[in-house]
C-alpha atoms as a PDB file:
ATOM      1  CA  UNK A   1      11.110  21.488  -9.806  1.00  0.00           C
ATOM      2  CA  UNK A   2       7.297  21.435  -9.876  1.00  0.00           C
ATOM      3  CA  UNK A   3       7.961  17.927 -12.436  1.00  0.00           C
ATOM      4  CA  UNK A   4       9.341  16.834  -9.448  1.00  0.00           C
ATOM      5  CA  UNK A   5       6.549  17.602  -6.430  1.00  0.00           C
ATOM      6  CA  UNK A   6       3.914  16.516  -8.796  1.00  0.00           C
ATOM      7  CA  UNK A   7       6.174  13.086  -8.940  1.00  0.00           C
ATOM      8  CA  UNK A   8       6.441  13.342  -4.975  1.00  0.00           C
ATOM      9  CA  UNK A   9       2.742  13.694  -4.723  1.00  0.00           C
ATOM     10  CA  UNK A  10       1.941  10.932  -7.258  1.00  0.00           C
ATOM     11  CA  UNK A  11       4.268   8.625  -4.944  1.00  0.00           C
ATOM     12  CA  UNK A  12       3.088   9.958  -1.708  1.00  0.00           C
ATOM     13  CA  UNK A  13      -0.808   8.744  -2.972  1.00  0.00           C
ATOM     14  CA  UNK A  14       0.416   5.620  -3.676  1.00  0.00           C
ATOM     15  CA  UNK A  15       2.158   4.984  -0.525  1.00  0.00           C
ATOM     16  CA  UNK A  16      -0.779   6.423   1.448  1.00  0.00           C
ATOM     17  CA  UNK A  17      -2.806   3.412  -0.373  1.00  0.00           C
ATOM     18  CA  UNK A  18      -0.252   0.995   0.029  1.00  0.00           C
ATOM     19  CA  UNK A  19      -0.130   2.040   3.795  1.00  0.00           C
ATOM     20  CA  UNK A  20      -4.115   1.716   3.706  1.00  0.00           C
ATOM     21  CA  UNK A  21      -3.486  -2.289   1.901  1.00  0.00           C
ATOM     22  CA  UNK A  22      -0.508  -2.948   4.031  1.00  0.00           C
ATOM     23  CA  UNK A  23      -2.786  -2.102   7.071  1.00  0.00           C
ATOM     24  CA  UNK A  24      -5.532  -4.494   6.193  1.00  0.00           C
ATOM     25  CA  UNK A  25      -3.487  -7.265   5.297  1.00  0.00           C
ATOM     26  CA  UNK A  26      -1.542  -6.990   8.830  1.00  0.00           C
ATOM     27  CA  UNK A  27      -4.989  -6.979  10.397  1.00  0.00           C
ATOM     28  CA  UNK A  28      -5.852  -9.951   8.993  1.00  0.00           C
ATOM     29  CA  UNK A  29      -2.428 -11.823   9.855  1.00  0.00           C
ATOM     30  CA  UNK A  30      -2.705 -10.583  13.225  1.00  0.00           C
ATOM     31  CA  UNK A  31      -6.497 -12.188  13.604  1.00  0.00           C
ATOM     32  CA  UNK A  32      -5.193 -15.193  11.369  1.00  0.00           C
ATOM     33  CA  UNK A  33      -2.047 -15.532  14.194  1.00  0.00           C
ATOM     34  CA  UNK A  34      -4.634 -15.089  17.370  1.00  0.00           C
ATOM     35  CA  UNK A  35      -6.999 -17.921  15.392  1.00  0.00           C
ATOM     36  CA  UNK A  36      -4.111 -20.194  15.104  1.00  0.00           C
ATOM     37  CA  UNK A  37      -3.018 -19.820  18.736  1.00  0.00           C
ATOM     38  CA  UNK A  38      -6.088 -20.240  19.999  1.00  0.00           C
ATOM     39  CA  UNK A  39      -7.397 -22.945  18.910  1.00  0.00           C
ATOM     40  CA  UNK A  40      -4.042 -24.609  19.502  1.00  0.00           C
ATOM     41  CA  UNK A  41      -4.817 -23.836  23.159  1.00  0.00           C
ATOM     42  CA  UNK A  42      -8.327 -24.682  23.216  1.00  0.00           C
ATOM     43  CA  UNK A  43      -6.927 -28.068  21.378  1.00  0.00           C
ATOM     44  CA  UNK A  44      -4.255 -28.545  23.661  1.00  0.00           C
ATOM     45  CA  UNK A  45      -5.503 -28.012  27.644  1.00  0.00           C
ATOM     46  CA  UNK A  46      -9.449 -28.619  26.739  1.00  0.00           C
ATOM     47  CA  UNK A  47      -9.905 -30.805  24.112  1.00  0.00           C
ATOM     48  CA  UNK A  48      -6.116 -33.480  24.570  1.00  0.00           C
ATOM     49  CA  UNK A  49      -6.419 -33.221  28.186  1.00  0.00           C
ATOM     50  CA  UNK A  50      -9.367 -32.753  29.722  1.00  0.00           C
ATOM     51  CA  UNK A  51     -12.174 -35.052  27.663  1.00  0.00           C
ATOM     52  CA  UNK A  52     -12.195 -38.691  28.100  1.00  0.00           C
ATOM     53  CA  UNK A  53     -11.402 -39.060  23.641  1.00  0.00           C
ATOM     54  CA  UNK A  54      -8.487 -39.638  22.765  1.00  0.00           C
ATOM     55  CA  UNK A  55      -7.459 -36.139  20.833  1.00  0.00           C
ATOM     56  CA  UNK A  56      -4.119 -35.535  18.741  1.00  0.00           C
ATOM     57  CA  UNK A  57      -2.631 -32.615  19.268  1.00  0.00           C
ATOM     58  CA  UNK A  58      -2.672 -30.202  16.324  1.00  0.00           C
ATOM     59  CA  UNK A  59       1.043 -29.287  15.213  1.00  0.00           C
ATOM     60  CA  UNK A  60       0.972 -26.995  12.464  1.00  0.00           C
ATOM     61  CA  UNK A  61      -0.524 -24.054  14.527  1.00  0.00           C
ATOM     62  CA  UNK A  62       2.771 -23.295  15.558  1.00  0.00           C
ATOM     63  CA  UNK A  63       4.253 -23.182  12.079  1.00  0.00           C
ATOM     64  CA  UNK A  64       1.427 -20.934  10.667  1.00  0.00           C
ATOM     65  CA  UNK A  65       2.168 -18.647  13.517  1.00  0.00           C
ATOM     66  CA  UNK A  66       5.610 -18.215  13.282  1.00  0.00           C
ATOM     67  CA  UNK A  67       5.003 -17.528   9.138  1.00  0.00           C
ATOM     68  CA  UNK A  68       2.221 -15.327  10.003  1.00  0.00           C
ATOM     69  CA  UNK A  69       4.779 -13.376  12.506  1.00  0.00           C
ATOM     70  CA  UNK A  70       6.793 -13.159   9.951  1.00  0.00           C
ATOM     71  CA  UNK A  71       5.094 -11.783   7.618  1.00  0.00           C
ATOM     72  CA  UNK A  72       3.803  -9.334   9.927  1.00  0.00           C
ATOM     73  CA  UNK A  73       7.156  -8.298  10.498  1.00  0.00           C
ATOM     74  CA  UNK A  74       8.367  -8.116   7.000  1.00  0.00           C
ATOM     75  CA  UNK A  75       4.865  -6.009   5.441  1.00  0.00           C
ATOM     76  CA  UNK A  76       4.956  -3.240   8.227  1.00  0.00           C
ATOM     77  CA  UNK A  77       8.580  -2.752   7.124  1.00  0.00           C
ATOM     78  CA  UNK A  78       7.523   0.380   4.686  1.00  0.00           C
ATOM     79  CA  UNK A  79       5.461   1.785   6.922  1.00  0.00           C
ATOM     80  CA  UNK A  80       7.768   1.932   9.921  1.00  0.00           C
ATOM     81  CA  UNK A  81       9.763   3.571   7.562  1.00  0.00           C
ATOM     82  CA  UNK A  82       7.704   6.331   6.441  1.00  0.00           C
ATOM     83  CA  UNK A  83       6.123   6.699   9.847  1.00  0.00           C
ATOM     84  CA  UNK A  84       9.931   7.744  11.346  1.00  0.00           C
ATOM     85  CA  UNK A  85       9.692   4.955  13.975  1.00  0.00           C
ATOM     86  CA  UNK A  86      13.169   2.471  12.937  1.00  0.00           C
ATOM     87  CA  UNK A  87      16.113   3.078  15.490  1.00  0.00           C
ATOM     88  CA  UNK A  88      18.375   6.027  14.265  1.00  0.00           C
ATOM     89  CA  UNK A  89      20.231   8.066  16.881  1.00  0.00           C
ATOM     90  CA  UNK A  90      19.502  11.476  15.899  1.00  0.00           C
ATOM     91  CA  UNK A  91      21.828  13.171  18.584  1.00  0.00           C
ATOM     92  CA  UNK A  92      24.221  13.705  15.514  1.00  0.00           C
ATOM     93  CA  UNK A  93      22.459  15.281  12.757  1.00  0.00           C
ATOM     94  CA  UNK A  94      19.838  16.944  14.938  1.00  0.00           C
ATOM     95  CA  UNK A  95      23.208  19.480  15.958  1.00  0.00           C
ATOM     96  CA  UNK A  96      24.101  19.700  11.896  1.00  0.00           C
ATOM     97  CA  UNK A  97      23.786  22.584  10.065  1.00  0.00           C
ATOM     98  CA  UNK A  98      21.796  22.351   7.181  1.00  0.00           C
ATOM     99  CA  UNK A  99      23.860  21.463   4.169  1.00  0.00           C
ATOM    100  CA  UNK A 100      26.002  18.942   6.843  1.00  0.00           C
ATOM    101  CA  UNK A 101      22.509  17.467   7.137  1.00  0.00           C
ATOM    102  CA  UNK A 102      21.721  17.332   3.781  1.00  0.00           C
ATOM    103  CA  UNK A 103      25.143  15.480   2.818  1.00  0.00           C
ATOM    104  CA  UNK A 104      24.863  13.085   6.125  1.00  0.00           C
ATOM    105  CA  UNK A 105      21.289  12.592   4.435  1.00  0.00           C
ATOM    106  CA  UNK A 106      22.403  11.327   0.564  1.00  0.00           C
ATOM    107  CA  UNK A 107      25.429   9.089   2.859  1.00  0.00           C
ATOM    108  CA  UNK A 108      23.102   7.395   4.857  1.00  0.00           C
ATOM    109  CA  UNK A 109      20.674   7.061   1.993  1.00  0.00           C
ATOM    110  CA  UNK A 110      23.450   5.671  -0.292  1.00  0.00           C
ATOM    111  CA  UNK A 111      23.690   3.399   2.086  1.00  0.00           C
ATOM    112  CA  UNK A 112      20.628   2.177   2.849  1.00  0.00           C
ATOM    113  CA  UNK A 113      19.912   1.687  -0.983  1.00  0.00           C
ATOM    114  CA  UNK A 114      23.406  -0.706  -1.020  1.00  0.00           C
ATOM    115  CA  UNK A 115      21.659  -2.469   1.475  1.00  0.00           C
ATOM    116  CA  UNK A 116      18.329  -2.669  -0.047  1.00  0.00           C
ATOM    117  CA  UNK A 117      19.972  -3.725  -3.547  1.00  0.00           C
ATOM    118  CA  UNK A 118      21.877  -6.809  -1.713  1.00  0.00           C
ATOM    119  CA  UNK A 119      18.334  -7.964   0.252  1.00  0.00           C
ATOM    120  CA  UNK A 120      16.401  -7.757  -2.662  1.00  0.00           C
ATOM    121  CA  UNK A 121      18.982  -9.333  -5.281  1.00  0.00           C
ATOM    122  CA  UNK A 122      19.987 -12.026  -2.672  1.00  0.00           C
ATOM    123  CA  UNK A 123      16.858 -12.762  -1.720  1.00  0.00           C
ATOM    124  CA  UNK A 124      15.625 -13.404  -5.195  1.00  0.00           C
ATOM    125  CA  UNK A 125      17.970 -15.869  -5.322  1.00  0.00           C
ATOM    126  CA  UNK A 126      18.031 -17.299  -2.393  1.00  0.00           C
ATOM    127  CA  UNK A 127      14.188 -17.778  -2.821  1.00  0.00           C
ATOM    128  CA  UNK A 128      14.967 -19.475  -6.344  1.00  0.00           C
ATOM    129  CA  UNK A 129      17.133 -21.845  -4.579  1.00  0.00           C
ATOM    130  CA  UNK A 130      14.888 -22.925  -1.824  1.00  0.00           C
ATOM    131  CA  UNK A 131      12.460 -23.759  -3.694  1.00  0.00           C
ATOM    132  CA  UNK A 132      12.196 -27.477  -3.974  1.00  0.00           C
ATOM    133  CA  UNK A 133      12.289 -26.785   0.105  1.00  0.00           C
ATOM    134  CA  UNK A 134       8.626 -27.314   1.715  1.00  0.00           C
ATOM    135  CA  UNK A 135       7.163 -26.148   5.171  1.00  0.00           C
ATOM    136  CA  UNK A 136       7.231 -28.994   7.589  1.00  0.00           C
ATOM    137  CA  UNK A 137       3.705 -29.122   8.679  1.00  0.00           C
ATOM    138  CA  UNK A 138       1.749 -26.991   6.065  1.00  0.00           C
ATOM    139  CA  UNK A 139       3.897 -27.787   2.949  1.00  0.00           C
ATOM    140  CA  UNK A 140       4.747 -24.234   1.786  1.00  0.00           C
ATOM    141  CA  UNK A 141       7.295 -24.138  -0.428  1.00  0.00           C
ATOM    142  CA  UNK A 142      10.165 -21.902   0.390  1.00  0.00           C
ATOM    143  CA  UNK A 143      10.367 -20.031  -2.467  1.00  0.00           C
ATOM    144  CA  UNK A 144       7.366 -18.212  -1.491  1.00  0.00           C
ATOM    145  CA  UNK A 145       8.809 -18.647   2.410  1.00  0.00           C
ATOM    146  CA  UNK A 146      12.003 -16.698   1.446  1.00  0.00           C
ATOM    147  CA  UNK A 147      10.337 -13.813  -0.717  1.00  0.00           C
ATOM    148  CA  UNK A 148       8.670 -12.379   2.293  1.00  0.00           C
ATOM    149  CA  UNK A 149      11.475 -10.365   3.379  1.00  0.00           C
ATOM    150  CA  UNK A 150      11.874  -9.630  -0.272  1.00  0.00           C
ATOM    151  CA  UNK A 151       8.512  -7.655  -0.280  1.00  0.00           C
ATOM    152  CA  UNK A 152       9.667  -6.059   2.849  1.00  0.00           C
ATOM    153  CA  UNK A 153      12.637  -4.560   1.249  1.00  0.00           C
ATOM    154  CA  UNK A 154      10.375  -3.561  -1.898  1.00  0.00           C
ATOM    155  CA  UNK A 155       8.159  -1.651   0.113  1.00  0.00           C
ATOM    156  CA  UNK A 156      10.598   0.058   1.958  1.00  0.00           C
ATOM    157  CA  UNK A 157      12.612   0.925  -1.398  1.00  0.00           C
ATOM    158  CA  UNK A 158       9.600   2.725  -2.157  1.00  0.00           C
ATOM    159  CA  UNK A 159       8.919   4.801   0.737  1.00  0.00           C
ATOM    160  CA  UNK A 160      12.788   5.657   0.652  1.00  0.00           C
ATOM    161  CA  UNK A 161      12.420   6.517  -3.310  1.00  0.00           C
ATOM    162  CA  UNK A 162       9.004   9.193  -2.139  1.00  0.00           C
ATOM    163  CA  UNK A 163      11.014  10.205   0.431  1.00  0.00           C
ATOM    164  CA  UNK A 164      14.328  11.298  -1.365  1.00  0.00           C
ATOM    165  CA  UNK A 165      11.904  12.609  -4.032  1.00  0.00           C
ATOM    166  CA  UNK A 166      10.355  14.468  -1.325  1.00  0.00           C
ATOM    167  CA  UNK A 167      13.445  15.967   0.077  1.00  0.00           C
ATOM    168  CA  UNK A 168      15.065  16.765  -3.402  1.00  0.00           C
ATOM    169  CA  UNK A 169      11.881  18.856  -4.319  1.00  0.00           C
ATOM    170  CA  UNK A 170      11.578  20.521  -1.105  1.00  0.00           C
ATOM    171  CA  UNK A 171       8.636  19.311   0.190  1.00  0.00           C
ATOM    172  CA  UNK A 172      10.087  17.641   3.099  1.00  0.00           C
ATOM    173  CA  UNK A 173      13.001  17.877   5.660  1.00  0.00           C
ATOM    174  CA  UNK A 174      16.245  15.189   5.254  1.00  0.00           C
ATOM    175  CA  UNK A 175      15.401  13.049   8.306  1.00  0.00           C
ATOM    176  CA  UNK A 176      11.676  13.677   8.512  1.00  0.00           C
ATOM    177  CA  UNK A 177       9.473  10.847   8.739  1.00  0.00           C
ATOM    178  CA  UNK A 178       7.363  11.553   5.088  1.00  0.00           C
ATOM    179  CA  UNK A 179       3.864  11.124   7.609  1.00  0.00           C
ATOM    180  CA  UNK A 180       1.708  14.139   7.552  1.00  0.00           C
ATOM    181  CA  UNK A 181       0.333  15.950  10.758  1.00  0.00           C
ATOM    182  CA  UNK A 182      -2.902  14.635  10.307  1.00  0.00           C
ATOM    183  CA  UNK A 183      -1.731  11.111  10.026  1.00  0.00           C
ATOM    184  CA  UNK A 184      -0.637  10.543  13.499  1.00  0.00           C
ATOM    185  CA  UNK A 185      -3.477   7.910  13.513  1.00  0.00           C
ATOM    186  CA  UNK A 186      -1.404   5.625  10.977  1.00  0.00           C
ATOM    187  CA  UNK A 187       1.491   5.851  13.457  1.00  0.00           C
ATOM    188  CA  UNK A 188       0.103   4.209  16.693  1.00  0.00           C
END
């Protein structure tokens, strides 16, 4: 048993500095996403309509915001997870005793990981098929397109593994987000 918390506390570092990573790199698709936007607004109403040159509009704005959303979407996935905050309707196990909440806990856990397997085995390959596909505007090729929600379902496999490592050693409560009191800061 005390294998096991030191593995829970070796995982729980790492996802507190993946959390840390994952929180930069939204940052910086969030600012990339306003940049885009903006200066497709400042291109469109000031610069194509109101100066006497002749302007083209600039079209791939939209396109890098939409991947940029995406991504976005797809890299907060493991820490929505840890932080507790996806939809689950707790009504039901919230009544449970606890060994009815510990066996609702390793059902909804097996299937979550089912799920997870599928995303991340399908998505491999649909990624490896796409790829001769390209980005209309910027080009990208859709390999890389298609593995974004590949890395989403990565990171959450590994909050869910520190999780159920957690729970198994004790350290934490079956349906418990695996944030700490202090880190109410990372939730908002």
């Amino acid at each position: 048993m005390d294998r096991m918390k030191k593995i829970f506390h070796v995982l729980r570092k790492g996802s507190d500095l993946a959390g840390k990573i994952i929180q930069a790199l939204n940052a910086a698709l969030v600012f990339g996403c306003f940049l885009a936007v903006f200066f497709q607004v400042i291109n469109r109403y000031i610069l194509v309509k109101q100066t006497l040159f002749h302007w083209n509009s600039v079209t791939w704005t939209d396109e890098l915001s939409r991947f940029l959303l995406v991504g976005i979407t797809y890299f907060s996935l493991g820490q929505i997870y840890k932080y507790g905050q996806m939809s689950r309707a707790d009504m039901v196990y919230s009544r449970l005793k606890p060994r009815a909440k510990k066996i609702l806990y390793v059902l909804e856990m097996g299937m979550v990981v089912v799920f997870l397997v599928a995303m991340i085995r399908y998505g491999i390959a649909f990624a490896g098929a796409n790829k001769i596909y390209k980005s209309e505007m910027l080009r990208i090729p859709g390999n890389i397109l298609y593995l974004i929600p590949v890395a989403g379902g990565i990171l959450i496999s590994y909050e869910l593994l520190t999780e159920l490592t957690g729970v198994l050693c004790g350290e934490i409560e079956p349906f418990e987000s695996l944030a700490r009191p202090d880190d109410t800061a990372g939730a908002e």
